[in-house]
Protein backbone atom coordinates (compact mmCIF):
# COMPACT_ATOMS: atom_id res chain seq x y z
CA UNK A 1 94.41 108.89 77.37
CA UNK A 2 91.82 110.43 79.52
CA UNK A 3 94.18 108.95 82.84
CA UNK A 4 97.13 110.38 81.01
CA UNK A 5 95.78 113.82 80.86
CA UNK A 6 94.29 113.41 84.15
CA UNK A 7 98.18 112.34 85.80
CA UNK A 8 99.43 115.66 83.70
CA UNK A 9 96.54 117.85 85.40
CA UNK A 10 97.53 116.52 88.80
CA UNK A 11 101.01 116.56 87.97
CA UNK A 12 102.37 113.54 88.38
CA UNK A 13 106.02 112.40 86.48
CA UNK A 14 105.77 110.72 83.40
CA UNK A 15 106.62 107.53 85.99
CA UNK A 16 103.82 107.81 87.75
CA UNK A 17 101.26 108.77 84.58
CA UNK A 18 102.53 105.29 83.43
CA UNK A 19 101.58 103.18 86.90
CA UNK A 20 98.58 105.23 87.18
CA UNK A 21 97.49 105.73 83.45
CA UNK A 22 95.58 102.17 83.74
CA UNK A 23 93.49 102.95 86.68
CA UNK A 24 89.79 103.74 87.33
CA UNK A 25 91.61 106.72 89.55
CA UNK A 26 89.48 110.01 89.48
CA UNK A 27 91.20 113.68 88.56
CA UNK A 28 90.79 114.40 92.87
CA UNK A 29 92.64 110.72 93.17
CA UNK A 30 95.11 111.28 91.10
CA UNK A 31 95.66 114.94 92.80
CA UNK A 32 95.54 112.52 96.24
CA UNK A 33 98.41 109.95 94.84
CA UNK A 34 100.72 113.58 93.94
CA UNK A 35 100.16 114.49 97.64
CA UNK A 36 100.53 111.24 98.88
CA UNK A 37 103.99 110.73 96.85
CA UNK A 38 104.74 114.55 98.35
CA UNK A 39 103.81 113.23 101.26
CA UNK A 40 106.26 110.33 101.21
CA UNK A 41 103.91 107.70 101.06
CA UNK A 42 104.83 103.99 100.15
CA UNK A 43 102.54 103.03 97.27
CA UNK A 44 100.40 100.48 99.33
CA UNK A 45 99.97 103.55 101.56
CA UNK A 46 98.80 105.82 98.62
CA UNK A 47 96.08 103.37 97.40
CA UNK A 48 95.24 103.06 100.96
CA UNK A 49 94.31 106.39 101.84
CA UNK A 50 93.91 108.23 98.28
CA UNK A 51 90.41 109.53 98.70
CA UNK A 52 89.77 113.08 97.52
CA UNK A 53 89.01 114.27 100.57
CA UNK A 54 92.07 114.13 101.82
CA UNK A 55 94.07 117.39 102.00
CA UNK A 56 98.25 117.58 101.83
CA UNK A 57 98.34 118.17 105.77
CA UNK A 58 96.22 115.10 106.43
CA UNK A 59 98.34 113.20 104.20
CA UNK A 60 101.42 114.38 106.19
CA UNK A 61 100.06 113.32 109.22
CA UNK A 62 99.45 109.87 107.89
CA UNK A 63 102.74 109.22 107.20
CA UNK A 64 103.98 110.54 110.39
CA UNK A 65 101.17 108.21 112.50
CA UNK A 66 102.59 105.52 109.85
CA UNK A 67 106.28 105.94 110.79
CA UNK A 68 105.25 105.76 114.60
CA UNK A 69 103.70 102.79 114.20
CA UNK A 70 106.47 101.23 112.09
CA UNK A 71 108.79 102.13 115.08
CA UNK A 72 106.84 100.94 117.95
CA UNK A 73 107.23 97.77 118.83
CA UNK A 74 104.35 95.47 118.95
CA UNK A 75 103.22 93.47 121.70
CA UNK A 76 104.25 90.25 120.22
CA UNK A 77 100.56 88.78 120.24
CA UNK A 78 98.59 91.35 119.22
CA UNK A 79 100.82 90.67 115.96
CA UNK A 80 97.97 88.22 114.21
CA UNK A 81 100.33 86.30 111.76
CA UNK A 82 102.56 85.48 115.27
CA UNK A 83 99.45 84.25 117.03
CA UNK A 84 98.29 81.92 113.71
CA UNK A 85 101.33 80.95 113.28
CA UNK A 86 101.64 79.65 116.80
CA UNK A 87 98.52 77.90 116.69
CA UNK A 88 99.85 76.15 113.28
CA UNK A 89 102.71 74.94 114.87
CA UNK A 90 100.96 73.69 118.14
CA UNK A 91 98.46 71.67 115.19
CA UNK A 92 101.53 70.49 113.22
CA UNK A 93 102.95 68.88 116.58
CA UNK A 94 100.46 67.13 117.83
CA UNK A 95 97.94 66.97 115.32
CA UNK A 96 94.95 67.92 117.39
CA UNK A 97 94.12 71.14 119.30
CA UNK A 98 92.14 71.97 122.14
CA UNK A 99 89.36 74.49 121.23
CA UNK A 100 87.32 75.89 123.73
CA UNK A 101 84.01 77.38 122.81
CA UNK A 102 81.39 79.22 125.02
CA UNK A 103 77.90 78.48 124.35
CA UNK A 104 75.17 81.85 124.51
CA UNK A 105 75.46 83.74 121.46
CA UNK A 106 79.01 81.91 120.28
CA UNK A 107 76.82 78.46 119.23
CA UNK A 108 73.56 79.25 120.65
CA UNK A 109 70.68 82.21 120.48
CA UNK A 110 70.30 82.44 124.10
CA UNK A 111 68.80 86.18 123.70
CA UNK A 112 66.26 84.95 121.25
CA UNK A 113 67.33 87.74 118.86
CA UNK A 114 67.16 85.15 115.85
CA UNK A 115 70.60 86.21 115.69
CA UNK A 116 72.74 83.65 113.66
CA UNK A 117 76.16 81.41 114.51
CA UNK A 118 75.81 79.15 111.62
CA UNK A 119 79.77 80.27 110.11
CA UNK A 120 81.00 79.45 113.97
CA UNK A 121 78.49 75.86 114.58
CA UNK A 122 79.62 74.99 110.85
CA UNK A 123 83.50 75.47 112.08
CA UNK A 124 83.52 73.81 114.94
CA UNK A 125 81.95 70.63 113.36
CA UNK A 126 84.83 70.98 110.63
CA UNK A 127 87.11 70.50 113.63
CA UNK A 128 85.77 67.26 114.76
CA UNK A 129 88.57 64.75 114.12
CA UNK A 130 90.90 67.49 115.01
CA UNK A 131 90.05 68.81 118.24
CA UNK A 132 89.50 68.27 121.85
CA UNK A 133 86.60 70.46 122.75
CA UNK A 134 85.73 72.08 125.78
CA UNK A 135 82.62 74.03 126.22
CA UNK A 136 83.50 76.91 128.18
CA UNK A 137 80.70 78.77 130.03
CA UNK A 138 79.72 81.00 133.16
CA UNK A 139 76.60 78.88 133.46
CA UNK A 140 75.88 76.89 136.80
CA UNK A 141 76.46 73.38 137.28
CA UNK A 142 72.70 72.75 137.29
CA UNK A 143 72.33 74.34 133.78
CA UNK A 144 74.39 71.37 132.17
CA UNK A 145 71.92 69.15 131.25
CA UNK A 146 70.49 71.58 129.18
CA UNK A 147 73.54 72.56 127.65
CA UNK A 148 73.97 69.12 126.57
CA UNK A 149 70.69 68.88 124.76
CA UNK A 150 71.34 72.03 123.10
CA UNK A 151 74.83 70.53 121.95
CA UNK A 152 73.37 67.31 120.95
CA UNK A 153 70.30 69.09 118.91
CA UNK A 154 72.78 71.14 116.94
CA UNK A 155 75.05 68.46 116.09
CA UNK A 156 77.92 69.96 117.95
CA UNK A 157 80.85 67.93 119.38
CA UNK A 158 82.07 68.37 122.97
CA UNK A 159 84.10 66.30 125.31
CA UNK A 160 83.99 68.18 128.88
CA UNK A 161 82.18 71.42 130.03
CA UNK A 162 84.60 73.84 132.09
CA UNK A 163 87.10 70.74 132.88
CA UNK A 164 90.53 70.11 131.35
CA UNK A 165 91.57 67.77 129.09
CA UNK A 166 92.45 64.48 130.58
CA UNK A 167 95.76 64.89 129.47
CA UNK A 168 96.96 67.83 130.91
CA UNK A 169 99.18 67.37 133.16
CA UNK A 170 98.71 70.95 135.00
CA UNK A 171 95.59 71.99 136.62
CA UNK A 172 94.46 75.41 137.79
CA UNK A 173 91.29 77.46 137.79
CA UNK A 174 91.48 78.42 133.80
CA UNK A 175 91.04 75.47 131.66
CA UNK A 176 93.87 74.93 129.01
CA UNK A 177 93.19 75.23 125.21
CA UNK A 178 94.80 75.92 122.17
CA UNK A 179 92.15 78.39 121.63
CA UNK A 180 89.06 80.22 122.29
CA UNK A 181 85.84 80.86 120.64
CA UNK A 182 83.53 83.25 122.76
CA UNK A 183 81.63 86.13 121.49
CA UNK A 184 83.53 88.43 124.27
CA UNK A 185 86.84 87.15 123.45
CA UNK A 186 88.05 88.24 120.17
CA UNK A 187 85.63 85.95 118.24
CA UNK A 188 86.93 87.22 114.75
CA UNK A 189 90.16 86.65 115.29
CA UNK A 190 90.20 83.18 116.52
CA UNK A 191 87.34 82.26 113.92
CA UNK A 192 89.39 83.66 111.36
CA UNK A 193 92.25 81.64 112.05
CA UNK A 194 91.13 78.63 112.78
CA UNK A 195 89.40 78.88 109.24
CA UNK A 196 92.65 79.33 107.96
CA UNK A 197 94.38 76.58 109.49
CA UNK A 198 91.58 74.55 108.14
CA UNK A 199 91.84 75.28 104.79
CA UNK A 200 95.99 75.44 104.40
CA UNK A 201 96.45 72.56 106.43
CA UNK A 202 93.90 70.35 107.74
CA UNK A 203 91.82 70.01 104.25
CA UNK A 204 94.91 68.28 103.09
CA UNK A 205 94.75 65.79 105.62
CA UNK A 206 91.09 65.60 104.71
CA UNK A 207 92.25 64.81 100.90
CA UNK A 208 94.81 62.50 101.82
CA UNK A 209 92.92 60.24 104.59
């Protein structure tokens, strides 16, 4: 009753009263969802944005920054369900990716911050059957056999350190992956969706091997 009377104060239609009437919404949220709606708004945009400091103009200019975007065209990979849904397909084909990872504060606390990389170490490992993996790193040559200590101490798998994959047949001064985990890189991104190919694809090759 009290998000009936509420709706009525902020005057929303009897329609809206009974989406709304169930809500936690506050009398300055409900006046937010009437200016919203005014505002032409979807609903996903209304909960969004319906905070009660938000005046009618700045709702206005939402939906006028949200139409712009709607008509722009996206580059295509900065679309994150394209670029996952590459990477799914590349997995689906062959059935193993190449992941490239760099090492200082991706895998390793080279800052001796006591900063952690536990979610990315814990990933990678997950990845083991699954992967080719190339360390990729700015350090020197002469750094490498410390590199692979620090590999071998955490448990981490790696087949080559900035070399290709034995079986790609093109060579040039980038190595090739499938993707890349590096703290300067997008880390988030690529973290995130290799965590997602894990668990909608690869854990049911996990239940079914």
């Amino acid at each position: 009753m009290k998000q009936i009377r509420l709706g009525q104060e902020a005057k929303l239609s009897a329609e809206q009263i009974a989406v709304y009437a169930k809500s936690e919404f506050n009398w300055a949220q409900m006046e937010q969802i009437r200016l919203g709606q005014e505002a032409k708004l979807s609903a996903e945009e209304i909960a969004a944005y319906a905070q009660p400091e938000l005046h009618w103009g700045q709702m206005q200019q939402i939906r006028y920054q949200l139409e712009s975007c709607k008509k722009a065209k996206i580059d295509e990979y900065l679309d994150t369900e394209k670029s996952y849904n590459r990477l799914r397909k590349e997995f689906n084909a062959h059935k193993r990716l190449i992941i490239a990872y760099d090492l200082d504060s991706t895998v390793f606390d080279y800052h001796h911050t006591n900063a952690s990389y536990e979610m990315v170490k814990d990933l990678i490992r997950k990845y083991r059957k699954y992967a080719y993996f190339i360390v990729f790193t700015s350090s020197e040559p002469d750094r490498y056999d410390e590199i692979k200590a620090i590999l071998k101490k955490e448990n981490l798998p790696y087949d080559s350190i900035n070399d290709d994959a034995p079986f790609i047949p093109f060579k040039g001064r980038k190595v090739y992956y499938n993707i890349l985990l590096d703290d300067r890189a997008g880390l988030n991104q690529t973290y995130n969706e290799l965590l997602r190919l894990y668990n909608e694809v690869i854990i049911n090759l996990e239940g079914n091997s």
